[in-house]
C-alpha atoms as a PDB file:
ATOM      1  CA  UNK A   1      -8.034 -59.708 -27.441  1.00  0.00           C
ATOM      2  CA  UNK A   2      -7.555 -56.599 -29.457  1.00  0.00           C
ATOM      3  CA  UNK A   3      -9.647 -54.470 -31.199  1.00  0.00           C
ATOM      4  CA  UNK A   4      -9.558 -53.995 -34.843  1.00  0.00           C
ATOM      5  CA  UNK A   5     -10.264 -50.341 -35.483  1.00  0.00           C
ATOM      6  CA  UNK A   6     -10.905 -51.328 -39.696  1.00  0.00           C
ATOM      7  CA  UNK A   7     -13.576 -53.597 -39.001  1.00  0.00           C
ATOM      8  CA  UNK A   8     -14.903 -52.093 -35.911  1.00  0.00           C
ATOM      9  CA  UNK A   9     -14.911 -55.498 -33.248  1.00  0.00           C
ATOM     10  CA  UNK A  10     -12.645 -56.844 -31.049  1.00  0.00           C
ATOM     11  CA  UNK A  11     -10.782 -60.068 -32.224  1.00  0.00           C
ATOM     12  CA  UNK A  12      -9.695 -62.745 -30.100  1.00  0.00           C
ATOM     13  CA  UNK A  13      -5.821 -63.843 -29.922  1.00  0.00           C
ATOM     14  CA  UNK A  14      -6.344 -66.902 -28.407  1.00  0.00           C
ATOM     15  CA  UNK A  15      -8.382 -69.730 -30.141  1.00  0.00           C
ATOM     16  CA  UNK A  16      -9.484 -70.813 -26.565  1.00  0.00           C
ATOM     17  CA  UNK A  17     -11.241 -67.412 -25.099  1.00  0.00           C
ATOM     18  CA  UNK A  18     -13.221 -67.466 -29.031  1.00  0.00           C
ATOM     19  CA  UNK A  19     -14.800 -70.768 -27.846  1.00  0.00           C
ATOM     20  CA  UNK A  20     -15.351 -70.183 -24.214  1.00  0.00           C
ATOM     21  CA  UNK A  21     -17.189 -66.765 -24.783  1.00  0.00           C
ATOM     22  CA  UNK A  22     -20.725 -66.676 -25.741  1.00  0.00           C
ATOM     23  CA  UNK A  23     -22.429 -63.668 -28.110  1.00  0.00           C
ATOM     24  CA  UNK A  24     -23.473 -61.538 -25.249  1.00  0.00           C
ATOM     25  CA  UNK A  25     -19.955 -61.225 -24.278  1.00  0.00           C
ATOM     26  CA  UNK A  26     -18.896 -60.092 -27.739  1.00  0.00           C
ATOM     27  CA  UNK A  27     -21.441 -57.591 -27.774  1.00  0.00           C
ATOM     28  CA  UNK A  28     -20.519 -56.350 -24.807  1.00  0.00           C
ATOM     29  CA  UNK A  29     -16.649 -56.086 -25.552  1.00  0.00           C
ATOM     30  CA  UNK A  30     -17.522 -54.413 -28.944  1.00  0.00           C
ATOM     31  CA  UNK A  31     -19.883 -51.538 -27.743  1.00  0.00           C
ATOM     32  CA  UNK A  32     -16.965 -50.791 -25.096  1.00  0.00           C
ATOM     33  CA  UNK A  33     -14.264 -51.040 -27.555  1.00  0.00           C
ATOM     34  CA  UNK A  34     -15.895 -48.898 -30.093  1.00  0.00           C
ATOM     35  CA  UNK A  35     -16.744 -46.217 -27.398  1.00  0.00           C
ATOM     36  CA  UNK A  36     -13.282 -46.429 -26.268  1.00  0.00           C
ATOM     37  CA  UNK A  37     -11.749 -46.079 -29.746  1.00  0.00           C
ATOM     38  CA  UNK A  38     -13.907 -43.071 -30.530  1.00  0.00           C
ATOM     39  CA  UNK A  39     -12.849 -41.414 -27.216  1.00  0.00           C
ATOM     40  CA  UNK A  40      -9.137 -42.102 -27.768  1.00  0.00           C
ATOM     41  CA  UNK A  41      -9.993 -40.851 -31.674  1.00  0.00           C
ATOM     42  CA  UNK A  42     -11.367 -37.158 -30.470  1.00  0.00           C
ATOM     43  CA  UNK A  43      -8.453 -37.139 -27.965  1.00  0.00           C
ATOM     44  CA  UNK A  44      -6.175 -37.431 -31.083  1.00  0.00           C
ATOM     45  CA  UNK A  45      -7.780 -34.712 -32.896  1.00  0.00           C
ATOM     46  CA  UNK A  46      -8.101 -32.140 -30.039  1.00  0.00           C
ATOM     47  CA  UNK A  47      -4.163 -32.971 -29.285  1.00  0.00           C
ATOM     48  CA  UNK A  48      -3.719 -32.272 -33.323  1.00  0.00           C
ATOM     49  CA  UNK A  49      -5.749 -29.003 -32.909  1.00  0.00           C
ATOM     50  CA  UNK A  50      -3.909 -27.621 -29.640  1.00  0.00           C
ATOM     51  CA  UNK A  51      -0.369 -28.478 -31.071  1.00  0.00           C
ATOM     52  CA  UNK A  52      -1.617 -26.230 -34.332  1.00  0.00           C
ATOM     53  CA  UNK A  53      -2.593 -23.366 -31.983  1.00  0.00           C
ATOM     54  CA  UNK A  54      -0.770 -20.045 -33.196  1.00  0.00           C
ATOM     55  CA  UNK A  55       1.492 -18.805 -30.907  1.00  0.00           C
ATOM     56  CA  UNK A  56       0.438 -15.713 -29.021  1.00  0.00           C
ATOM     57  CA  UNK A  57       3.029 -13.405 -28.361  1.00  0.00           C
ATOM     58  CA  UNK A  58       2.757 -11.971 -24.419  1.00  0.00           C
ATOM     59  CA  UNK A  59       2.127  -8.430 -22.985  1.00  0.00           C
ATOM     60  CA  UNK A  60       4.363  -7.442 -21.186  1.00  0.00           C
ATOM     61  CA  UNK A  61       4.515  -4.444 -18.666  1.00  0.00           C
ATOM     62  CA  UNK A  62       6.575  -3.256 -14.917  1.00  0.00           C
ATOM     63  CA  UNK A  63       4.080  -2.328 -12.576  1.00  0.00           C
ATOM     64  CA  UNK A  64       5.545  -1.085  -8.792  1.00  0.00           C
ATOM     65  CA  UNK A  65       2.714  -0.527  -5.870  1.00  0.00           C
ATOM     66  CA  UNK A  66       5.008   2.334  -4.292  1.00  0.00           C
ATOM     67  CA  UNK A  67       8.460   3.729  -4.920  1.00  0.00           C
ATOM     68  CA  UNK A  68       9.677   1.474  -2.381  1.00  0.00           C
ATOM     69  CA  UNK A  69       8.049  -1.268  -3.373  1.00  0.00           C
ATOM     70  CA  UNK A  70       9.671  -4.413  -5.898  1.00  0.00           C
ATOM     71  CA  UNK A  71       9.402  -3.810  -9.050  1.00  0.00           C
ATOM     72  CA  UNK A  72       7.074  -6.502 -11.054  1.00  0.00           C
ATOM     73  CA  UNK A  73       7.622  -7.455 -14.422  1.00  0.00           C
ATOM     74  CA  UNK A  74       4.521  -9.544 -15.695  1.00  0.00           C
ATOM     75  CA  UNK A  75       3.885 -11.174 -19.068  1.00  0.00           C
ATOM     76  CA  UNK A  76       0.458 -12.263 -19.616  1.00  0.00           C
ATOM     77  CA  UNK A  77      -1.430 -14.097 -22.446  1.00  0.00           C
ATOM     78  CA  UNK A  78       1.418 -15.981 -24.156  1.00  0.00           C
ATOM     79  CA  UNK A  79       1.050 -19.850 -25.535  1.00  0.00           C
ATOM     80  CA  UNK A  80       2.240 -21.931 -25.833  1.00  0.00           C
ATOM     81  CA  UNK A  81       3.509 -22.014 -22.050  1.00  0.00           C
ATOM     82  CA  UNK A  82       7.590 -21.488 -22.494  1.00  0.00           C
ATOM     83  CA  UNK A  83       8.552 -18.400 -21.372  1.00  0.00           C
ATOM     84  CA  UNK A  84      12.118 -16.877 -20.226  1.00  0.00           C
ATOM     85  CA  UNK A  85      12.268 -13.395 -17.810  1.00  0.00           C
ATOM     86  CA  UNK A  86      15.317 -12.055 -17.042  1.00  0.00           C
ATOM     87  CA  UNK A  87      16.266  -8.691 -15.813  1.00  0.00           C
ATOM     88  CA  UNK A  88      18.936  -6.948 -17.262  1.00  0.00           C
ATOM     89  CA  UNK A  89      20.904  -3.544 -15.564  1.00  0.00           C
ATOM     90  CA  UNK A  90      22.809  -1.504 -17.646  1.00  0.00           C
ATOM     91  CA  UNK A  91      22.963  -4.078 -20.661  1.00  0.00           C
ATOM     92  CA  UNK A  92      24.627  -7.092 -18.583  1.00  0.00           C
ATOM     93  CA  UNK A  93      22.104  -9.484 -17.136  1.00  0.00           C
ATOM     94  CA  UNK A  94      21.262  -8.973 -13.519  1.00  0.00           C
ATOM     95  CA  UNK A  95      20.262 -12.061 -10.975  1.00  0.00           C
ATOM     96  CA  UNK A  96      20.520  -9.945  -7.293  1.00  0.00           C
ATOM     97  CA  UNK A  97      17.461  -9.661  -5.713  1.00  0.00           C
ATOM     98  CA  UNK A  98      15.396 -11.525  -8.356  1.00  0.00           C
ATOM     99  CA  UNK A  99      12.431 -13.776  -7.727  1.00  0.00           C
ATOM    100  CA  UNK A 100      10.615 -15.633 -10.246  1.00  0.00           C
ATOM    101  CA  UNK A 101       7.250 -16.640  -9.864  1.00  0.00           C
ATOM    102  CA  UNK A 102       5.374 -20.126 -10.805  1.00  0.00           C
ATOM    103  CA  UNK A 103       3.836 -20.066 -14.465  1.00  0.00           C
ATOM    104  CA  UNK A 104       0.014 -19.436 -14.287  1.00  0.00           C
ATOM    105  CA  UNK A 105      -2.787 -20.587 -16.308  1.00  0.00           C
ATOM    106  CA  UNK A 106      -5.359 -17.436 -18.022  1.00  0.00           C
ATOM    107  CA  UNK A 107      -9.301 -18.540 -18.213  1.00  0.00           C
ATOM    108  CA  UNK A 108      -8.714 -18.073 -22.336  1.00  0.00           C
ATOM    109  CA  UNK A 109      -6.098 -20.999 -22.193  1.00  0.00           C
ATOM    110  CA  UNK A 110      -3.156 -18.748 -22.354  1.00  0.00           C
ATOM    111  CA  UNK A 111      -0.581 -18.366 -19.363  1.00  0.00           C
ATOM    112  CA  UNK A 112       1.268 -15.697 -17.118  1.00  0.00           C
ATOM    113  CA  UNK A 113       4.539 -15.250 -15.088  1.00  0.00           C
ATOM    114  CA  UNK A 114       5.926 -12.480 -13.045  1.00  0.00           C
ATOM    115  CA  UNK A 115       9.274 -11.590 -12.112  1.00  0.00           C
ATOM    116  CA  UNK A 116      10.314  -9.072  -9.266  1.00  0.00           C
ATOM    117  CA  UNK A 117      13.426  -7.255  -8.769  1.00  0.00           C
ATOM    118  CA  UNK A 118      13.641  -5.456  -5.681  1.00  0.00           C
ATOM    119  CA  UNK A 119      15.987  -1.891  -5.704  1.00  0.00           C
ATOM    120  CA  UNK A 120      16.211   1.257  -4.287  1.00  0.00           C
ATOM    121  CA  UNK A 121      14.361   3.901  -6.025  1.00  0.00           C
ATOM    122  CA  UNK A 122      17.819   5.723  -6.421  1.00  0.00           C
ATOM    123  CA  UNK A 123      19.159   2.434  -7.674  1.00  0.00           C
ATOM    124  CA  UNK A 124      16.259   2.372  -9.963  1.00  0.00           C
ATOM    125  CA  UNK A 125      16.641   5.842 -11.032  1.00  0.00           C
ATOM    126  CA  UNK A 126      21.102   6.003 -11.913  1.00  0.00           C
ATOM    127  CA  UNK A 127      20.888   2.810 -13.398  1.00  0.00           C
ATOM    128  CA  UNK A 128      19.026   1.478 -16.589  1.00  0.00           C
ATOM    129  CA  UNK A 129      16.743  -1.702 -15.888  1.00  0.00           C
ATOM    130  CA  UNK A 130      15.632  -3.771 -18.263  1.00  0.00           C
ATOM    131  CA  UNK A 131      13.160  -7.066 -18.328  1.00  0.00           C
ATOM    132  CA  UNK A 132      13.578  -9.197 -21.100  1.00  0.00           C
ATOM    133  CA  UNK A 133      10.661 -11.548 -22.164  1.00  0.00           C
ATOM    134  CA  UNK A 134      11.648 -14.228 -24.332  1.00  0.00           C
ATOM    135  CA  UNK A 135       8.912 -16.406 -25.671  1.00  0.00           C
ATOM    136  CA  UNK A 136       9.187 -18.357 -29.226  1.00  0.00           C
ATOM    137  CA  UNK A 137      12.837 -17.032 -29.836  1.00  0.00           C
ATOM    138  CA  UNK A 138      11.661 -13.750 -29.796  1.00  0.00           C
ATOM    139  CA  UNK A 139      12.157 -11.061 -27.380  1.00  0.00           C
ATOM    140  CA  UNK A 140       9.870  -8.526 -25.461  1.00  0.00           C
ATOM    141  CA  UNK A 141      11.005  -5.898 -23.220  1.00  0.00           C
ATOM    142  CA  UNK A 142       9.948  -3.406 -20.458  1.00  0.00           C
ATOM    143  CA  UNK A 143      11.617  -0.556 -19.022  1.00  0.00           C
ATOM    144  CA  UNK A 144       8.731   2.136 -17.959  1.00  0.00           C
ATOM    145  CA  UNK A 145       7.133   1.615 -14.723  1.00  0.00           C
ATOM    146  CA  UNK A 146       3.496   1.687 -14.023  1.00  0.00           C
ATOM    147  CA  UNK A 147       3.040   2.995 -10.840  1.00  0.00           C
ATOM    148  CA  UNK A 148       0.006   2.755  -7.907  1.00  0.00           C
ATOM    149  CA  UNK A 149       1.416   5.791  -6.057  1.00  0.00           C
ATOM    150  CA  UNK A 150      -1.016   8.395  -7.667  1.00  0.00           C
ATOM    151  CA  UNK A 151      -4.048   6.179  -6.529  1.00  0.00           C
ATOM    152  CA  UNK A 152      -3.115   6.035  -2.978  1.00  0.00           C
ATOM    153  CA  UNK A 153      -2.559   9.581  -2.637  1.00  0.00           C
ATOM    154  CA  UNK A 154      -5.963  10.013  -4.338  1.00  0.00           C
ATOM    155  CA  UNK A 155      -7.319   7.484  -1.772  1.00  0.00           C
ATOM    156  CA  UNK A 156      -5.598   9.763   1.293  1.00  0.00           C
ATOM    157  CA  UNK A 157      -7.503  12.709   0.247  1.00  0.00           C
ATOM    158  CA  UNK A 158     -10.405  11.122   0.011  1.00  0.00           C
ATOM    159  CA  UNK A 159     -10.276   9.149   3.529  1.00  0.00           C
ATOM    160  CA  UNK A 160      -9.513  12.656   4.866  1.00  0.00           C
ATOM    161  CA  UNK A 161     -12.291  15.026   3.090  1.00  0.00           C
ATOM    162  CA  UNK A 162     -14.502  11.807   4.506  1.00  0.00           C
ATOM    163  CA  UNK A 163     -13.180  12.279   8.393  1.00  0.00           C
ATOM    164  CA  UNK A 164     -13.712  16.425   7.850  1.00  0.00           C
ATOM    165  CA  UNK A 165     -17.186  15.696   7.230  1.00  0.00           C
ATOM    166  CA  UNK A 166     -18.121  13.437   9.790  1.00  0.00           C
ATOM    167  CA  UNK A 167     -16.233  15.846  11.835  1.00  0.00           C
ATOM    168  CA  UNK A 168     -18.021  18.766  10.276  1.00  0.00           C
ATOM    169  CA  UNK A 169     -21.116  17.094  10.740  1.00  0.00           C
ATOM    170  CA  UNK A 170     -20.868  15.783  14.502  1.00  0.00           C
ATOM    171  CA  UNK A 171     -19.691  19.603  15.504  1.00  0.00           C
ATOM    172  CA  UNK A 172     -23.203  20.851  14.177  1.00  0.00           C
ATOM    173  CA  UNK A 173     -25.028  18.056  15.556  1.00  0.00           C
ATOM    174  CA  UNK A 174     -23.835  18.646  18.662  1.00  0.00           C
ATOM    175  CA  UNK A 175     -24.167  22.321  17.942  1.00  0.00           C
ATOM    176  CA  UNK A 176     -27.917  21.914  17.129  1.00  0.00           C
ATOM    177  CA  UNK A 177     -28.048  19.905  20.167  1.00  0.00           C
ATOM    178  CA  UNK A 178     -27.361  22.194  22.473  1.00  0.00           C
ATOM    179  CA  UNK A 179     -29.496  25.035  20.679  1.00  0.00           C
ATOM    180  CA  UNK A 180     -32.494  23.097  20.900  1.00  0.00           C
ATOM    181  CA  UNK A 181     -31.976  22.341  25.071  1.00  0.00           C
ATOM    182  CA  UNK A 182     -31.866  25.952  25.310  1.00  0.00           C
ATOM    183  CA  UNK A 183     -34.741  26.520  23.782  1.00  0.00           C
ATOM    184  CA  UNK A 184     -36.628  23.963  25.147  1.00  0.00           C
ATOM    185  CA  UNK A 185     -35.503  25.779  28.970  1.00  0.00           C
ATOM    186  CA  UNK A 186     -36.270  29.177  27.750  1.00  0.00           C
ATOM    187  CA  UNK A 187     -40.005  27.772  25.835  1.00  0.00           C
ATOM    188  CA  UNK A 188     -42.075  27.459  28.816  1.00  0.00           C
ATOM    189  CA  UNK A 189     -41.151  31.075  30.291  1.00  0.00           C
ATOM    190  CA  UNK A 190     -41.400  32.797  26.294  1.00  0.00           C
ATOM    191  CA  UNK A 191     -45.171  31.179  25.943  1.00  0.00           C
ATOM    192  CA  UNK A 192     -45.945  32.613  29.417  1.00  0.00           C
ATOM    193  CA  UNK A 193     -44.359  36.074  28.442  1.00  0.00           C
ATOM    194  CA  UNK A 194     -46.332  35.904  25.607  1.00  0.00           C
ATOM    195  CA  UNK A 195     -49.568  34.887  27.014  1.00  0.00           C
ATOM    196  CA  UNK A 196     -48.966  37.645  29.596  1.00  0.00           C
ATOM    197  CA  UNK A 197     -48.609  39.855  26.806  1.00  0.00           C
ATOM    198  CA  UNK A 198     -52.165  38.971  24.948  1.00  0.00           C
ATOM    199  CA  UNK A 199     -54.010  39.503  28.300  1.00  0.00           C
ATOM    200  CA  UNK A 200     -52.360  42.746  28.618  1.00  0.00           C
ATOM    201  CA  UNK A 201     -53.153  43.890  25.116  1.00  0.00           C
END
């Protein structure tokens, strides 16, 4: 049995299976056949649609957590998925110390992949590196790192003002402390001074 996707049924190959099958199994086999053909119809289309898709063209940028840290090229929001990073030092391609990471699918259907290149910061700094994006034929590069460092040293002064205060804060607490036990010794014998003092008067 087949189904014929012009008239909309299923059609039997064999003479025998026609005659041994009553109406409620044609019925069946055509409401399944027709549900499968317009699945497998939409699948068509949406396959048509995604293979029309534009391509999108990635962003690319070098991001390094600390001086010491690898450096990271990343490329993010490409399609179609086919993408090429290489790292290049003075002009000449470079391999030494590269890693590649696994493609990555983006929630807006589009992908990313990173690359990291680990150097010295003098290597970094008497030598030109380059990373070289190539997606659709064409090529995207990156040579300007985007680095973390400022944040952390932001982060370090604030961590410290924090500890000042709480030791600021515990020194006067204990401080106030110690003022109030004395006056709380000393109270008793001041209100009797000073009652003294009213009777006199």
């Amino acid at each position: 049995m087949y189904f014929n996707s012009n008239l909309m049924k299923p059609v039997a190959k064999t003479e025998w299976i026609r005659q041994n099958e009553g109406a409620d199994y044609w019925d069946r086999q055509t409401q399944i056949l027709i549900g499968s053909h317009l699945v497998f119809r939409n699948n068509i289309q949406i396959a048509q649609e995604r293979s029309n898709h534009s391509a999108v063209s990635p962003q690319v940028s070098l991001l390094q957590k600390s001086p010491s840290s690898p450096v990271t090229c990343h490329a993010t929001g490409f399609y179609p998925s086919g993408v090429t990073i290489t790292w290049q030092k003075n002009g000449q391609e470079h391999h030494e110390d590269v890693k590649i990471r696994e493609l990555l699918p983006n929630a807006d259907g589009t992908f990313q992949k990173t690359s990291t290149i680990t150097v010295t910061p003098d290597e970094w700094k008497n030598n030109k590196f380059i990373c070289v994006v190539k997606h659709q034929g064409k090529n995207k590069t990156a040579n300007e790192i985007r680095t973390n460092g400022g944040d952390s040293v932001s982060i370090g002064i604030i961590v410290g003002a924090v500890v000042a205060a709480v030791i600021l804060l515990m020194v006067i607490g204990i401080a106030g402390f110690k003022v109030y036990q004395k006056k709380k010794k000393l109270g008793p014998n001041t209100s009797t001074v000073d009652s003294a003092t009213s009777l006199l008067s």
